[in-house]
Protein backbone atom coordinates (compact mmCIF):
# COMPACT_ATOMS: atom_id res chain seq x y z
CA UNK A 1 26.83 -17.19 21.16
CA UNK A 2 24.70 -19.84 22.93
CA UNK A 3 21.21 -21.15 22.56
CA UNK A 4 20.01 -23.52 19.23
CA UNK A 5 21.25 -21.25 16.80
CA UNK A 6 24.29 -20.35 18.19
CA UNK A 7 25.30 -23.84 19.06
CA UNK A 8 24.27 -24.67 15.74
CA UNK A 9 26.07 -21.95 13.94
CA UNK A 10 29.56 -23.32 16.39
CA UNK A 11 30.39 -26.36 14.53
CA UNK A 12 28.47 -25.73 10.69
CA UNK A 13 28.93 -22.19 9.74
CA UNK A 14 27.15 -20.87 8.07
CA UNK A 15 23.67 -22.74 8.64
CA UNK A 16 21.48 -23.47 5.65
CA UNK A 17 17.85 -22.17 5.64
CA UNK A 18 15.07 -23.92 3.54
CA UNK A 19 13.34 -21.94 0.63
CA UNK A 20 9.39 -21.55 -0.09
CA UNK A 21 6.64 -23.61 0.89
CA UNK A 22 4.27 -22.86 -1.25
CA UNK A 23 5.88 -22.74 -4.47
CA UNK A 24 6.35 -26.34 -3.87
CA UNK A 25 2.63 -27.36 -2.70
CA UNK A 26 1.41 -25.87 -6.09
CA UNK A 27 3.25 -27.60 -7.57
CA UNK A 28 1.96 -30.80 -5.69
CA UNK A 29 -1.83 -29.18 -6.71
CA UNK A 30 -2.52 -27.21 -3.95
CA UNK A 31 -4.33 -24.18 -4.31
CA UNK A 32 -2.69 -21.30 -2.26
CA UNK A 33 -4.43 -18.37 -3.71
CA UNK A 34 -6.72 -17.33 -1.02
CA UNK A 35 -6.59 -15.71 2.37
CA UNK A 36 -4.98 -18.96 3.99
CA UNK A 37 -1.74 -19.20 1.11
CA UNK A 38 0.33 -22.17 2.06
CA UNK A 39 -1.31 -22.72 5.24
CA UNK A 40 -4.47 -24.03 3.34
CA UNK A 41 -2.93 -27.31 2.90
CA UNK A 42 -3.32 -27.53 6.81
CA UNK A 43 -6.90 -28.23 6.27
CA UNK A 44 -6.62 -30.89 3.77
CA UNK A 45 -3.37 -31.73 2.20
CA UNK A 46 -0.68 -32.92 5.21
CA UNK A 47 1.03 -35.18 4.20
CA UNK A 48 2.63 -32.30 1.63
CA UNK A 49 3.75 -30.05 3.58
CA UNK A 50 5.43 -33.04 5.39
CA UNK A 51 7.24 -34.09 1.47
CA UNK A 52 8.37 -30.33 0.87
CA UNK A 53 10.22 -30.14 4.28
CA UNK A 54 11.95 -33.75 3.14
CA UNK A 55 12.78 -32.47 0.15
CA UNK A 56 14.28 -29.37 1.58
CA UNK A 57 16.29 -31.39 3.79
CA UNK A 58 17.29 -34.19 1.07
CA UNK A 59 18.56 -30.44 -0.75
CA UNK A 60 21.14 -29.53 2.30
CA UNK A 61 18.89 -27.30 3.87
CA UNK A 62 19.57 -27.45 8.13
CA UNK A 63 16.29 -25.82 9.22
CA UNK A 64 12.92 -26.19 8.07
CA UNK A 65 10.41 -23.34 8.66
CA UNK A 66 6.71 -24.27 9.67
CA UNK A 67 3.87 -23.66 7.31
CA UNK A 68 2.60 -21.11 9.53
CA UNK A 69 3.02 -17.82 8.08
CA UNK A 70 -0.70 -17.17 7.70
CA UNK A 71 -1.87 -20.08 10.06
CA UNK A 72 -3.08 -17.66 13.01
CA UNK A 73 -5.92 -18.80 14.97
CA UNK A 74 -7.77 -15.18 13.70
CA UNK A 75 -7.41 -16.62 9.96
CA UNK A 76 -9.16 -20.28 10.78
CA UNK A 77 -11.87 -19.12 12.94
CA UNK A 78 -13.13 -16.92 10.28
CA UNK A 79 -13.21 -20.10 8.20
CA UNK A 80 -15.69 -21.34 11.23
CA UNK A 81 -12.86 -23.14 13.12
CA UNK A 82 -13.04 -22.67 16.72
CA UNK A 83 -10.03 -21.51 18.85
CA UNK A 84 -9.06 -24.68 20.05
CA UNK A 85 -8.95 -26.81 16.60
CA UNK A 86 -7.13 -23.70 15.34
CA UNK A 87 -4.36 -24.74 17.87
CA UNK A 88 -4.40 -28.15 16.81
CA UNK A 89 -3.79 -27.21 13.01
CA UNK A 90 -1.00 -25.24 13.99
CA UNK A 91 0.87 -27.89 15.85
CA UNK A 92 -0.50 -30.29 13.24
CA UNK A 93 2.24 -28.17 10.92
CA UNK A 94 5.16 -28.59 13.64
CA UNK A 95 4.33 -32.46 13.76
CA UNK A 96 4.69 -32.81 9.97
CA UNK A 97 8.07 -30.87 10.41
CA UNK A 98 9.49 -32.80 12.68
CA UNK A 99 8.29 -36.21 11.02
CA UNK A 100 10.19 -35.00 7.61
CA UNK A 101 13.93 -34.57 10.13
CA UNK A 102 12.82 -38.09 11.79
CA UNK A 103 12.49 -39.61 8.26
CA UNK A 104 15.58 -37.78 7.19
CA UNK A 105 18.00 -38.80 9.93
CA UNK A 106 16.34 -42.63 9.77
CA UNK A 107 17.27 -42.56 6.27
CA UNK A 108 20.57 -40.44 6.61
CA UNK A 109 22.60 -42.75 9.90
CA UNK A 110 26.11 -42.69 8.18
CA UNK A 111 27.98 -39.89 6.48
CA UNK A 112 28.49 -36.27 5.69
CA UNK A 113 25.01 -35.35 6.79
CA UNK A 114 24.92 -37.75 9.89
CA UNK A 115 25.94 -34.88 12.68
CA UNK A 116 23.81 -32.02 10.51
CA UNK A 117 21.81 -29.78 13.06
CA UNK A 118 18.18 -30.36 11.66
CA UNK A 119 16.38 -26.68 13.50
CA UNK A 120 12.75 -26.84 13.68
CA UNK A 121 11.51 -22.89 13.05
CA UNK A 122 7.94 -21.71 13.81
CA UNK A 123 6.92 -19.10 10.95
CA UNK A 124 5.31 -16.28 13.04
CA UNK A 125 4.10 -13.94 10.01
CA UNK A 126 3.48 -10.42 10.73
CA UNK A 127 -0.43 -9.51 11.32
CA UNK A 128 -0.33 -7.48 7.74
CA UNK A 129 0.04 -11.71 6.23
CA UNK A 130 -3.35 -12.24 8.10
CA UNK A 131 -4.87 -8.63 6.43
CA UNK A 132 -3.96 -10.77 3.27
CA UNK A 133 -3.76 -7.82 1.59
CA UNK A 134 0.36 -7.65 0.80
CA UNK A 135 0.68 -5.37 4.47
CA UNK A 136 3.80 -7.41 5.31
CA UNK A 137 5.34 -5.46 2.24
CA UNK A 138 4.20 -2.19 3.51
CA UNK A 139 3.86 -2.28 6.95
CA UNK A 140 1.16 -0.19 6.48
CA UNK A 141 -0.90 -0.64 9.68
CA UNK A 142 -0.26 0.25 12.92
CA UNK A 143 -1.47 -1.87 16.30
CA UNK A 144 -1.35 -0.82 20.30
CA UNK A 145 1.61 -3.21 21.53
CA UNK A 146 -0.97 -5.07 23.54
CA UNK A 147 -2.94 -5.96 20.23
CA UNK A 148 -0.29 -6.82 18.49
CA UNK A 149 0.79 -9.60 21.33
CA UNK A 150 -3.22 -10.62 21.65
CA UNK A 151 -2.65 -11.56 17.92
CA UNK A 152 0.18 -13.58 17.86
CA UNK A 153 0.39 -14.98 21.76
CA UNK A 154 -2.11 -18.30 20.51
CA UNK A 155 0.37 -18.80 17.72
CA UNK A 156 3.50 -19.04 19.26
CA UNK A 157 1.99 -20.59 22.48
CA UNK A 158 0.60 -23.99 19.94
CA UNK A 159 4.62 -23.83 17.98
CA UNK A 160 5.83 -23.91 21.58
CA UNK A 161 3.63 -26.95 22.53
CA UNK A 162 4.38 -28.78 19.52
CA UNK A 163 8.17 -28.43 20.12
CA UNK A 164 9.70 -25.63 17.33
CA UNK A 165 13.09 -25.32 18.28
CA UNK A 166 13.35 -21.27 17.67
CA UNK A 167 10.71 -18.58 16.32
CA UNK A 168 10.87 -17.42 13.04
CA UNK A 169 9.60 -13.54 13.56
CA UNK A 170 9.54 -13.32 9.54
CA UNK A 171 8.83 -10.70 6.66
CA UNK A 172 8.20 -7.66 9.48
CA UNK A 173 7.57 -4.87 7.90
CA UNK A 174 6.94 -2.70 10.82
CA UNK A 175 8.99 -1.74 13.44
CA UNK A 176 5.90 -1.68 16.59
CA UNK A 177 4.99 -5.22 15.59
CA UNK A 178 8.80 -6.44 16.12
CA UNK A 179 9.21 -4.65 19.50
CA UNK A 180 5.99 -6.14 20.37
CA UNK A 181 6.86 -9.57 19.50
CA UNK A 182 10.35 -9.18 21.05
CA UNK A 183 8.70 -8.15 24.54
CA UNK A 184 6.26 -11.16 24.31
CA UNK A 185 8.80 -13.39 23.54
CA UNK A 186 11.18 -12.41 26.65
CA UNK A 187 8.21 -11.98 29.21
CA UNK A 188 6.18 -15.45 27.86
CA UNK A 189 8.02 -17.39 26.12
CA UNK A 190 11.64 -17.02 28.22
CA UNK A 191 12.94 -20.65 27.19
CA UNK A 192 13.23 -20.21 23.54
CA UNK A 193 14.96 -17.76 21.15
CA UNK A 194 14.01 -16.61 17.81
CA UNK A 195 15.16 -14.58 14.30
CA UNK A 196 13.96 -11.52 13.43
CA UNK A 197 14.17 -10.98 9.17
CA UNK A 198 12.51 -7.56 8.11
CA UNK A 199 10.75 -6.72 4.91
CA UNK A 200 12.09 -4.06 3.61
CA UNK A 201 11.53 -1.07 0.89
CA UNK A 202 14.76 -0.81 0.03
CA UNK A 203 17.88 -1.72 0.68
CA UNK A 204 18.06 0.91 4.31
CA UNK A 205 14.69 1.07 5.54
CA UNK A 206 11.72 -1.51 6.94
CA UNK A 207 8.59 -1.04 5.07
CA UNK A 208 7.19 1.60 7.10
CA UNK A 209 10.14 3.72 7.02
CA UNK A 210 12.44 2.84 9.89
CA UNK A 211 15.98 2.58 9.02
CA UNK A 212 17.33 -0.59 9.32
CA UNK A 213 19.98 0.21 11.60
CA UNK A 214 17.87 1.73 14.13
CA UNK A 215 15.32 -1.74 13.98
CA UNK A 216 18.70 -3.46 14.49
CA UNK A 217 19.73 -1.51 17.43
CA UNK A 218 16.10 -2.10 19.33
CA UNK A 219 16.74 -5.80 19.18
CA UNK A 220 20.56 -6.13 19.82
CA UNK A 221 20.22 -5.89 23.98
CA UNK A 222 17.53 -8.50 23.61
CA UNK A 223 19.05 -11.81 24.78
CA UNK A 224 16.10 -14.19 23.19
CA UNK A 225 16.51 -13.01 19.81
CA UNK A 226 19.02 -14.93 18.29
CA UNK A 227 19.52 -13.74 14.76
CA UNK A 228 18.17 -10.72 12.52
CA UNK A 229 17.91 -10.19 9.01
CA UNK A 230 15.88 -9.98 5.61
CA UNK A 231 13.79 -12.10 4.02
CA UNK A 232 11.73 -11.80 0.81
CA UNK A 233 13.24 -9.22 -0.49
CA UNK A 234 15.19 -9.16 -4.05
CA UNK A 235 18.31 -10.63 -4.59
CA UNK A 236 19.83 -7.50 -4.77
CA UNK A 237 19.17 -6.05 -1.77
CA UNK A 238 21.02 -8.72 0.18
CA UNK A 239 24.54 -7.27 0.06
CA UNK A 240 23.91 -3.75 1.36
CA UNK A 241 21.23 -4.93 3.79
CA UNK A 242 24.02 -7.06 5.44
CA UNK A 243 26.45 -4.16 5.62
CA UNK A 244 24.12 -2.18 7.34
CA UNK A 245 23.24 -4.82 9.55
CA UNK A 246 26.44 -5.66 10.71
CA UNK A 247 27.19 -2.09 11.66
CA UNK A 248 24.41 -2.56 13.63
CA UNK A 249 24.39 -5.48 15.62
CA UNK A 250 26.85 -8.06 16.86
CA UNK A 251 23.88 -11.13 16.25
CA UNK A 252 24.12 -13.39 13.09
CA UNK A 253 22.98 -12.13 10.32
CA UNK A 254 20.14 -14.29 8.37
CA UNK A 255 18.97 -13.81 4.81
CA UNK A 256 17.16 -15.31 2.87
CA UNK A 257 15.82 -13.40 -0.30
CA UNK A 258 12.73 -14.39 -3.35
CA UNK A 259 14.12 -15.38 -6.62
CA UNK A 260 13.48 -11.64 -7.73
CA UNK A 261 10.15 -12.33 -9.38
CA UNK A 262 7.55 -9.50 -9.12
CA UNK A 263 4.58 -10.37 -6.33
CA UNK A 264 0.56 -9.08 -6.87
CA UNK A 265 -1.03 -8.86 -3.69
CA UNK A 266 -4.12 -8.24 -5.54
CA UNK A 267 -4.32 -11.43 -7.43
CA UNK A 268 -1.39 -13.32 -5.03
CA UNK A 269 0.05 -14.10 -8.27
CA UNK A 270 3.71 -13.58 -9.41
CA UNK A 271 5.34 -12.55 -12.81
CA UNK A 272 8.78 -13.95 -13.72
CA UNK A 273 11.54 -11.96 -13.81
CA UNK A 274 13.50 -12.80 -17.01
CA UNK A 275 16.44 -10.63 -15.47
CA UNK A 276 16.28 -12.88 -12.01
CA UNK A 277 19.34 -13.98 -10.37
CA UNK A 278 21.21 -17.40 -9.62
CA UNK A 279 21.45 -16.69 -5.53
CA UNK A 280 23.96 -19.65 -5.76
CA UNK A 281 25.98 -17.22 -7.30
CA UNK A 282 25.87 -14.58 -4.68
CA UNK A 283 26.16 -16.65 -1.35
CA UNK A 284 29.53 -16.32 -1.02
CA UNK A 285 28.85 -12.41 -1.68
CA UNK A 286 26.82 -13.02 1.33
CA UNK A 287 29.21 -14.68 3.17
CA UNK A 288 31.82 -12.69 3.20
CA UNK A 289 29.60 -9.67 3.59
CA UNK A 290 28.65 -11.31 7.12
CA UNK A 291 25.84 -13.72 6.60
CA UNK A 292 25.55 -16.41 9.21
CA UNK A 293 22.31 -18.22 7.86
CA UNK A 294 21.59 -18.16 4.27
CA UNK A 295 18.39 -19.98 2.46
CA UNK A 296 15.16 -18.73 0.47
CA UNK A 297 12.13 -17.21 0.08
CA UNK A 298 9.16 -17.10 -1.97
CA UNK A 299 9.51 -18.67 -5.75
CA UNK A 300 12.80 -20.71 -4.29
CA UNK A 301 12.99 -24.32 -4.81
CA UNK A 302 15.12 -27.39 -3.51
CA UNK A 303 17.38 -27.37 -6.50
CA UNK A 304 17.66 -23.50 -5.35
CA UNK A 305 18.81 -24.95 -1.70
CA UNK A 306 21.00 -27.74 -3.23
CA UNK A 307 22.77 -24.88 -5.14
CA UNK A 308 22.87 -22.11 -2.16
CA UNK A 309 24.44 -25.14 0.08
CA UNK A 310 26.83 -26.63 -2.27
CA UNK A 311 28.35 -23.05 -2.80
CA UNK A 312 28.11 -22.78 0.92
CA UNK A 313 29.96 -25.95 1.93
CA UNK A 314 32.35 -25.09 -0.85
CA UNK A 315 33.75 -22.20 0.92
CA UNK A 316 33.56 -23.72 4.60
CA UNK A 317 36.81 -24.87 6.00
């Protein structure tokens, strides 16, 4: 392995991922139902997204993920924003990223978590998150490869500017839109690497269908794609979703799962699942299964990442 990740994943196996964004800006009052979700407190409210990535840090977490899921430039110039201060609210997320690690390692010189590899991720959210209609959990649209890299080519060109370390291709549902963003990101974007994590139906198959082994097998001859996965899927998917994976590809595996509560796109409201499960409790599952990179999704907290990394460092040698 080479690259960020790999060098990363050398020395502090396996690599902590952080959990949701936007379960923690509600909770700092902003409001994330709308076409925008988390990305809404681009416009107005900073200086949170900034304290959720510190706090995700301060919980062990080693990478932070962007809040730019739904922040395409698409998105904000239907809210009258114009191409270029589109851009700037996308890199505006990276800065706030990257001032939570400075602010961390200022306040973190000494110790344990002096040498921790802080990895700044750019959430690239698949074009059903910009439908805003719950497409990235059905992959139910389908895009000439050229349109697909027309969509997302302003997106990763302002997380590149702003300095992400690696892409976060995340919650792809659809097996055109990953081969398109794999091809843009060799022939444009040749100097950084990303993760690929898949939404998936079940516990063999994207959300349009393909089997998960075969969406594996596109990627693994791709040298810029660094890890692939799942993420926001149920708990108990994980496990067989890894196995699968790893008969699939020699790449790290990444996961990083909801709590298990039940998602409306309709309303973009969540019920609780009285039945959910401790993911604490199944990381070393994970582990051993083949897991390289392990953190949360949607409805996951800090004290979620505190738990997932102290049962994590537990088992390290």
């Amino acid at each position: 392995m080479n690259g960020i990740l790999g060098n990363a994943l050398a020395t502090h196996a396996p690599l902590i991922a952080d959990g949701a964004m936007a379960t923690e800006l509600e909770k700092r009052g902003v409001d994330t139902a709308n076409a925008l979700w988390s990305a809404t407190a681009l416009l107005d409210r900073p200086g949170a997204i900034r304290d959720v990535h510190r706090s995700y840090f301060e919980a062990g977490a080693d990478i932070a993920t962007t809040d730019t899921y739904q922040a395409n430039v698409p998105a904000f110039e239907e809210l009258g924003l114009s191409a270029r201060e589109s851009k700037r609210l996308i890199e505006a997320a990276v800065g706030e990223a990257i001032a939570a690690r400075e602010e961390y390692r200022t306040a973190h010189t000494s110790g344990l978590d002096a040498d921790r590899p802080l990895i700044i991720a750019g959430s690239v959210g698949p074009y059903g998150a910009f439908l805003a209609d719950g497409s990235e959990y059905t992959g139910d649209y389908a895009l000439a490869d050229a349109e697909y890299r027309d969509f997302h080519r302003p997106r990763m060109r302002a997380l590149a500017d702003a300095g992400v370390d690696v892409f976060a291709f995340e919650t792809m549902p659809n097996l055109g839109e990953v081969q398109a963003l794999a091809g843009l990101l060799v022939d444009e974007f040749p100097d950084h690497e990303a993760w690929v994590s898949f939404s998936l139906r079940d516990a063999g198959h994207l959300c349009d269908g393909t089997a998960i082994e075969r969406a594996a097998a596109e990627l693994e001859g791709n040298p810029r794609i660094a890890a692939i996965g799942v993420n926001c899927v149920p708990p108990e998917l994980v496990s067989p979703a890894i196995e699968r994976l790893r008969a699939a590809t020699t790449k790290p595996i990444i996961v990083y799962p909801n709590n298990g509560d039940v998602y409306h796109p309709d309303t973009k409201t969540w019920t609780p699942n009285p039945d959910g499960t401790d993911l604490a409790r199944l990381t070393p599952e994970w582990v051993a299964a083949g897991a390289s990179i392990i953190g949360g999704c949607c409805r996951t907290t800090p004290d979620d990442i505190r738990a997932l990394a102290t049962a994590v460092r537990r088992g390290r040698p």
